[in-house]
Protein backbone atom coordinates (compact mmCIF):
# COMPACT_ATOMS: atom_id res chain seq x y z
CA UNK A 1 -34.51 -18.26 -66.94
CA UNK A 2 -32.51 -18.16 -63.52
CA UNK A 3 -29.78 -19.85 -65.21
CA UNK A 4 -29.63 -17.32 -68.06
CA UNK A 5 -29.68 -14.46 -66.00
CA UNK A 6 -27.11 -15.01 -63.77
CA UNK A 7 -24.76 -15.88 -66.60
CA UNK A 8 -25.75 -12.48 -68.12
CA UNK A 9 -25.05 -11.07 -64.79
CA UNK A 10 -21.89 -12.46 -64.45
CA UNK A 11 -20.51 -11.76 -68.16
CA UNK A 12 -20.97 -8.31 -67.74
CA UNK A 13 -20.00 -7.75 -63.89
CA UNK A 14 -16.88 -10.21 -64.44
CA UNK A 15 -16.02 -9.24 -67.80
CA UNK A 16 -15.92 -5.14 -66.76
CA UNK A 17 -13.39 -5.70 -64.06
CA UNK A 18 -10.94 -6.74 -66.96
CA UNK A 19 -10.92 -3.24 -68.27
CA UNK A 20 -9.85 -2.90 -64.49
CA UNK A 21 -8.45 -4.97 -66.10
CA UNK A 22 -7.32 -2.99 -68.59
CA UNK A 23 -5.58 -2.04 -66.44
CA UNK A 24 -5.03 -0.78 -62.81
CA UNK A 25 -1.72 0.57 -62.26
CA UNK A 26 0.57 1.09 -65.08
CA UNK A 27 1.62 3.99 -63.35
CA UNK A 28 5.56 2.25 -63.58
CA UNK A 29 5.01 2.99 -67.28
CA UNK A 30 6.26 6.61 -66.55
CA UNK A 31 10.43 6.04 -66.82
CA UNK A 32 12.24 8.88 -65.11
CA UNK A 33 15.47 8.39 -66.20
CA UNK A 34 17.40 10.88 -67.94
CA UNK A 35 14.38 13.48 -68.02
CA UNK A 36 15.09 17.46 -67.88
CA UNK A 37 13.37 18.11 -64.57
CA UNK A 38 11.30 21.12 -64.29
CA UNK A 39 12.58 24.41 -62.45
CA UNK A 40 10.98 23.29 -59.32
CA UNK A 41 12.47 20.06 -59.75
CA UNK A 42 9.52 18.40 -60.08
CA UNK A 43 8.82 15.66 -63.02
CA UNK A 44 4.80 14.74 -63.91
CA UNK A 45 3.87 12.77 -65.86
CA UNK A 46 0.95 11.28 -67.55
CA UNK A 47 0.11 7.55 -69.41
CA UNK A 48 -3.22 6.78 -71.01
CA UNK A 49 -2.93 2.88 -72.23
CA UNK A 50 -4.80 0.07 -73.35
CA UNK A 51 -4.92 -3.77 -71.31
CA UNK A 52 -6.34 -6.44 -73.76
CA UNK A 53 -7.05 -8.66 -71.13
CA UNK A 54 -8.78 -11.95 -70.63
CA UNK A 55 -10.61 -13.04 -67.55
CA UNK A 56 -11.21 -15.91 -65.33
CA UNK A 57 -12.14 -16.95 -62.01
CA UNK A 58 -15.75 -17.27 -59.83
CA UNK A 59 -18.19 -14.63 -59.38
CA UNK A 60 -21.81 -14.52 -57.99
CA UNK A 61 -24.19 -11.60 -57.18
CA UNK A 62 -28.02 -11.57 -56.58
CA UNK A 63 -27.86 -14.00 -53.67
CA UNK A 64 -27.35 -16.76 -56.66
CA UNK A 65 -24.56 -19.68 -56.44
CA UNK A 66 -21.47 -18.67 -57.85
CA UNK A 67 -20.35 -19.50 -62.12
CA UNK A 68 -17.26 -19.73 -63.42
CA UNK A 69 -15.94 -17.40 -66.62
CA UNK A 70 -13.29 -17.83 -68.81
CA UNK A 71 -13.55 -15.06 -71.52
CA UNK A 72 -10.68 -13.70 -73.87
CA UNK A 73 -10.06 -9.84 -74.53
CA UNK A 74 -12.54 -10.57 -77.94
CA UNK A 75 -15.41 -11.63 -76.15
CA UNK A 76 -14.75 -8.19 -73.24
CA UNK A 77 -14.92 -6.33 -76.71
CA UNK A 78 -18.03 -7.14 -78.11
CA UNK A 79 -20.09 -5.81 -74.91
CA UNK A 80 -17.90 -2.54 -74.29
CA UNK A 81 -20.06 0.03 -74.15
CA UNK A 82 -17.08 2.91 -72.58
CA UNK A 83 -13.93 2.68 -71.29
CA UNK A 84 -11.52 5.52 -69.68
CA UNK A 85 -7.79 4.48 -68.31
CA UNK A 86 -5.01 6.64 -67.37
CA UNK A 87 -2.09 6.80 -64.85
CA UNK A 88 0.12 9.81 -63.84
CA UNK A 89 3.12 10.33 -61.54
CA UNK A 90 4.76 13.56 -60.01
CA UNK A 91 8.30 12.83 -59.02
CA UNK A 92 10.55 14.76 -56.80
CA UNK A 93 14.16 13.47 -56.16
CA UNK A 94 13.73 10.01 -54.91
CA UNK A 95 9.94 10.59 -53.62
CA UNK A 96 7.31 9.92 -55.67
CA UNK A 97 3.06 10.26 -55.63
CA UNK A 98 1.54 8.41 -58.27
CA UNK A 99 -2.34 7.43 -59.28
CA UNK A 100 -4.58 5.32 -61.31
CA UNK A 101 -8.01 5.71 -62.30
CA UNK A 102 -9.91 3.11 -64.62
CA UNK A 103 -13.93 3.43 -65.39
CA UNK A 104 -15.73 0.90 -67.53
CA UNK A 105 -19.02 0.26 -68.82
CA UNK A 106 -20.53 -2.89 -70.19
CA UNK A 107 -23.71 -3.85 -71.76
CA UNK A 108 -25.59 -7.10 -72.64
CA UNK A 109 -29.10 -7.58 -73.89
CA UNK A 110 -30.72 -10.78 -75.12
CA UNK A 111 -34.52 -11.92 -75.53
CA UNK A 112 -35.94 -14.83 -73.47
CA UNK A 113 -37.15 -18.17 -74.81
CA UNK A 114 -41.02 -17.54 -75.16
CA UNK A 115 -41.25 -14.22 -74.34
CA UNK A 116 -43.39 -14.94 -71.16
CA UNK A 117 -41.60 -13.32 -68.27
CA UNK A 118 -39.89 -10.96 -70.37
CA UNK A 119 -39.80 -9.96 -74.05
CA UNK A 120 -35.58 -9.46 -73.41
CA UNK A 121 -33.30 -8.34 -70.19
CA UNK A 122 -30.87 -6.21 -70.54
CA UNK A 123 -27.60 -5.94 -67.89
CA UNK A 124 -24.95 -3.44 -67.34
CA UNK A 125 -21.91 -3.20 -65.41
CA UNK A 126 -20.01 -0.86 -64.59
CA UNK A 127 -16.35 -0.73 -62.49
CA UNK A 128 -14.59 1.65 -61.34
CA UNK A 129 -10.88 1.17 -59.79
CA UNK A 130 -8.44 3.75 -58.25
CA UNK A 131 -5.28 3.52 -56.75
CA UNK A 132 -3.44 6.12 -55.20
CA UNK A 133 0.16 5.43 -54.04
CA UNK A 134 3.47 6.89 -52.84
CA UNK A 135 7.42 5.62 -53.44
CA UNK A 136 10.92 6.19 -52.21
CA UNK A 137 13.67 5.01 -54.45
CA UNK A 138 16.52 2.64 -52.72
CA UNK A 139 18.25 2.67 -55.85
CA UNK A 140 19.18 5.29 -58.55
CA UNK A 141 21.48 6.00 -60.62
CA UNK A 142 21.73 7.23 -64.11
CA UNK A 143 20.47 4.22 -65.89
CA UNK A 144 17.12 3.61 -64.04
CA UNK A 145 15.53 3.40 -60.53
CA UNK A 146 13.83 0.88 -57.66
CA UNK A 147 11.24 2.45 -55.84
CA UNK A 148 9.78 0.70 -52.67
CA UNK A 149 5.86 1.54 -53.08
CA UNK A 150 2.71 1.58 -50.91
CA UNK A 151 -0.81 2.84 -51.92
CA UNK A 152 -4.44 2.35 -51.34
CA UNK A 153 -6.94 0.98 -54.37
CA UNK A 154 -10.59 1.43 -54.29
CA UNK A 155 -12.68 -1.50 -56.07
CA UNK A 156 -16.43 -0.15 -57.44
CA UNK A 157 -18.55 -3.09 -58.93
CA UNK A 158 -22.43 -2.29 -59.89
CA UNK A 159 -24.62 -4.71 -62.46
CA UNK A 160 -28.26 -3.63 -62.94
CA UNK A 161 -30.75 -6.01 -64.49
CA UNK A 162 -33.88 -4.49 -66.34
CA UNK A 163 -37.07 -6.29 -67.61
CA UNK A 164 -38.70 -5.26 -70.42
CA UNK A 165 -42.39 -6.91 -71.97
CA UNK A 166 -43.98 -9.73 -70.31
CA UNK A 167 -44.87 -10.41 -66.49
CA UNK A 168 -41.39 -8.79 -65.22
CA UNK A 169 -41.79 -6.18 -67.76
CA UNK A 170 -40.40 -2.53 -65.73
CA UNK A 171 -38.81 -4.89 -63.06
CA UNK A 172 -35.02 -3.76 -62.31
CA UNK A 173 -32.51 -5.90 -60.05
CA UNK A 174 -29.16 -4.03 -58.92
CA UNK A 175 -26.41 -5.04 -57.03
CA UNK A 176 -23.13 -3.45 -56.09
CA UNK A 177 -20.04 -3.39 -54.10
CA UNK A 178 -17.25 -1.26 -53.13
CA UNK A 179 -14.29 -1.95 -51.20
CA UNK A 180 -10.39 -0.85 -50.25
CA UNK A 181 -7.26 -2.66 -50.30
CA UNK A 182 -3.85 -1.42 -49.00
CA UNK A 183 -1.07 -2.51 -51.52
CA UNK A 184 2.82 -2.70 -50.71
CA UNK A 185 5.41 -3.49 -53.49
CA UNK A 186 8.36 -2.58 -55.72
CA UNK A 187 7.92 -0.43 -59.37
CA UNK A 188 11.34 0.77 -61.16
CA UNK A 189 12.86 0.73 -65.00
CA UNK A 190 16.55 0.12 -66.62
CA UNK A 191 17.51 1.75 -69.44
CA UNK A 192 19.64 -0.22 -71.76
CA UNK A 193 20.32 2.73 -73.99
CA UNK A 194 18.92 6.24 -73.97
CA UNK A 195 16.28 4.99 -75.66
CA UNK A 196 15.51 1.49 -74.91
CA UNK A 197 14.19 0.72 -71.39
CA UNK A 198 12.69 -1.80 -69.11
CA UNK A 199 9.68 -1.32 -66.64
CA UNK A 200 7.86 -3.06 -64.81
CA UNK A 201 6.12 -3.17 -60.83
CA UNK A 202 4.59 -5.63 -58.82
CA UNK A 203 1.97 -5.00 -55.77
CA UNK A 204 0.82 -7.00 -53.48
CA UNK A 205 -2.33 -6.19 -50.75
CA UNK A 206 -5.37 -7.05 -48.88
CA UNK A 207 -8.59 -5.17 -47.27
CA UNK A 208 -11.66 -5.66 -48.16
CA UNK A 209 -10.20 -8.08 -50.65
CA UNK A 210 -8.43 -11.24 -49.48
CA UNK A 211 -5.95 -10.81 -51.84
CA UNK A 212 -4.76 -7.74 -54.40
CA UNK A 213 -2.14 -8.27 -56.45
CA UNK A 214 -0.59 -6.96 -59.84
CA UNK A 215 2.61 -7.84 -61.86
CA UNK A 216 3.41 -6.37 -64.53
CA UNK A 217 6.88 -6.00 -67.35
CA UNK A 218 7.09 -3.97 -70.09
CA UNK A 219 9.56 -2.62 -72.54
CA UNK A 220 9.76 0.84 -73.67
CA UNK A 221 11.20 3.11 -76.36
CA UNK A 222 11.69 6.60 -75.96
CA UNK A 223 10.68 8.74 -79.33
CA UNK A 224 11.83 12.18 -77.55
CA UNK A 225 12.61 13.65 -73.77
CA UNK A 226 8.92 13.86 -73.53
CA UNK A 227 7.20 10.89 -75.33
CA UNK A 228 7.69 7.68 -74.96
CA UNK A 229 5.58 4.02 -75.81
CA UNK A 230 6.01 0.59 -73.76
CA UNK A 231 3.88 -2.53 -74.72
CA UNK A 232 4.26 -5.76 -72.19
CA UNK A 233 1.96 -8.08 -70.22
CA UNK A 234 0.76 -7.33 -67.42
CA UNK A 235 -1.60 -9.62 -64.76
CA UNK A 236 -3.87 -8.61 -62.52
CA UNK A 237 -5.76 -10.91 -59.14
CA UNK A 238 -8.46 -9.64 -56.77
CA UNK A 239 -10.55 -12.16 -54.41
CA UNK A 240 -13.12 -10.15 -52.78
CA UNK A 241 -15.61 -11.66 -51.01
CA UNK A 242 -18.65 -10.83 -48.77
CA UNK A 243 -22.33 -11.38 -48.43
CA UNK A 244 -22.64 -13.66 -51.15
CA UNK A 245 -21.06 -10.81 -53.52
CA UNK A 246 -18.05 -12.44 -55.12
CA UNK A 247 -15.42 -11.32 -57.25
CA UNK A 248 -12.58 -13.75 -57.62
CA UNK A 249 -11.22 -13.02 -61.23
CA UNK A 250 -7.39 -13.11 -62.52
CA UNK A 251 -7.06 -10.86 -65.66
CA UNK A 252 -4.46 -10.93 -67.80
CA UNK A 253 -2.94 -9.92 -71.11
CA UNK A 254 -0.72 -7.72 -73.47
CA UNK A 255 -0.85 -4.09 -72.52
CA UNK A 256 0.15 -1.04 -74.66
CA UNK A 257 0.69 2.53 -73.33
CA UNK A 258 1.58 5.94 -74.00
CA UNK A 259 4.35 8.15 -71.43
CA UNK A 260 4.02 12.21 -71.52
CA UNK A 261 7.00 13.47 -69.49
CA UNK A 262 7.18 17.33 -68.54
């Protein structure tokens, strides 16, 4: 029973972070090359996407030893429950402000052999990750940019376990937690033609977290002045530890976005 619990714990509480892992910063999606600038001479814009990421690495929560996962973007699927991702930028010369916000929710139920302690358990997880960042560019020019980048990302974690039927029937377990990390790095894009363009960023930090990082390269088309699509890969590593709450994952995997430029 122990054993099957804390593998249902740490599905769901490893397996949500992906859909962080589904992202956390594709904010360098958002090419700003060759884009009518408002009258203010501001630029904004805005990138829902998609990460189909796998995930590995060691977790533990509940005061239990620590497990290993290894799960591919199919297995994240079949226990998503919700999932909201989207990045935006507002530019302004060669200063920049850009953000990230991911949420995810993921839910697992299963009976128990016998029925004894309880009729079935049921776990959910839910992550929430949000970075917030600013950028100078060192290098511009009409084909593209390189912006030197630092931000601040807040890590959310929560898995609840409930009981239902038998001895633990009503019983609930929850554990949780939340830390910051202060990320430094590089994010930019080349245009090839006025259409064609590479992106790509990569961060690196520490906080609460021993280690933050996040690389990332993507190519992307430009339909109009306003819309554009990229699809790349895109890797993401956290190792958080503390109080026997762990969360030492790598996630990685294709990812697919939308740009809205105005």
């Amino acid at each position: 029973m122990t054993a099957f619990l804390l593998r249902a714990a740490v599905l769901c509480a490893g397996l949500v972070a992906t859909s962080p892992g589904w992202a956390a910063d594709p904010t360098p999606l958002t090419p700003d090359a060759k884009v009518v600038e408002s009258p203010s001479g501001w630029t904004f814009t805005v990138a829902p996407y998609f990460w189909m990421a796998g995930i590995s690495g060691d977790i533990a929560q509940f005061g239990l030893p620590e497990v290993h996962i290894d799960s591919d973007f199919g297995d994240i699927l079949q226990n998503l429950d919700f999932a909201f991702m989207a990045a935006g930028e507002a530019r302004y010369d060669r200063f920049s402000i850009f953000g990230d916000i991911i949420y995810t929710k993921l839910g697992a139920d299963a009976n128990t052999p016998l029925g004894i302690l309880a009729d079935s358990v049921d776990v959910t997880s839910k992550t929430f990750a949000g970075l917030l960042g600013v950028g100078y560019s060192v290098l511009e020019d009409q084909s593209g940019h390189l912006d030197v980048v630092g931000g601040i990302r807040v890590w959310s974690v929560d898995t609840n376990i409930s009981f239902h039927g038998g001895i633990l029937g009503g019983v609930e377990a929850d554990d949780s937690a939340t830390w910051v990390d202060g990320l430094v790095g590089v994010r930019g894009n080349y245009f090839f033609t006025p259409e064609i363009y590479l992106t790509g960023w990569g961060l690196v930090g520490a906080g609460g977290a021993d280690l933050d990082w996040d690389l990332a390269l993507a190519l992307g088309y430009k339909f109009t002045d306003t819309i554009s699509a990229v699809a790349g890969y895109r890797a993401l590593g956290v190792d958080y530890d503390n109080d026997g709450f762990v969360f030492d994952v790598v996630q990685q995997g294709p990812i697919l976005g939308v740009v809205i430029q105005f």
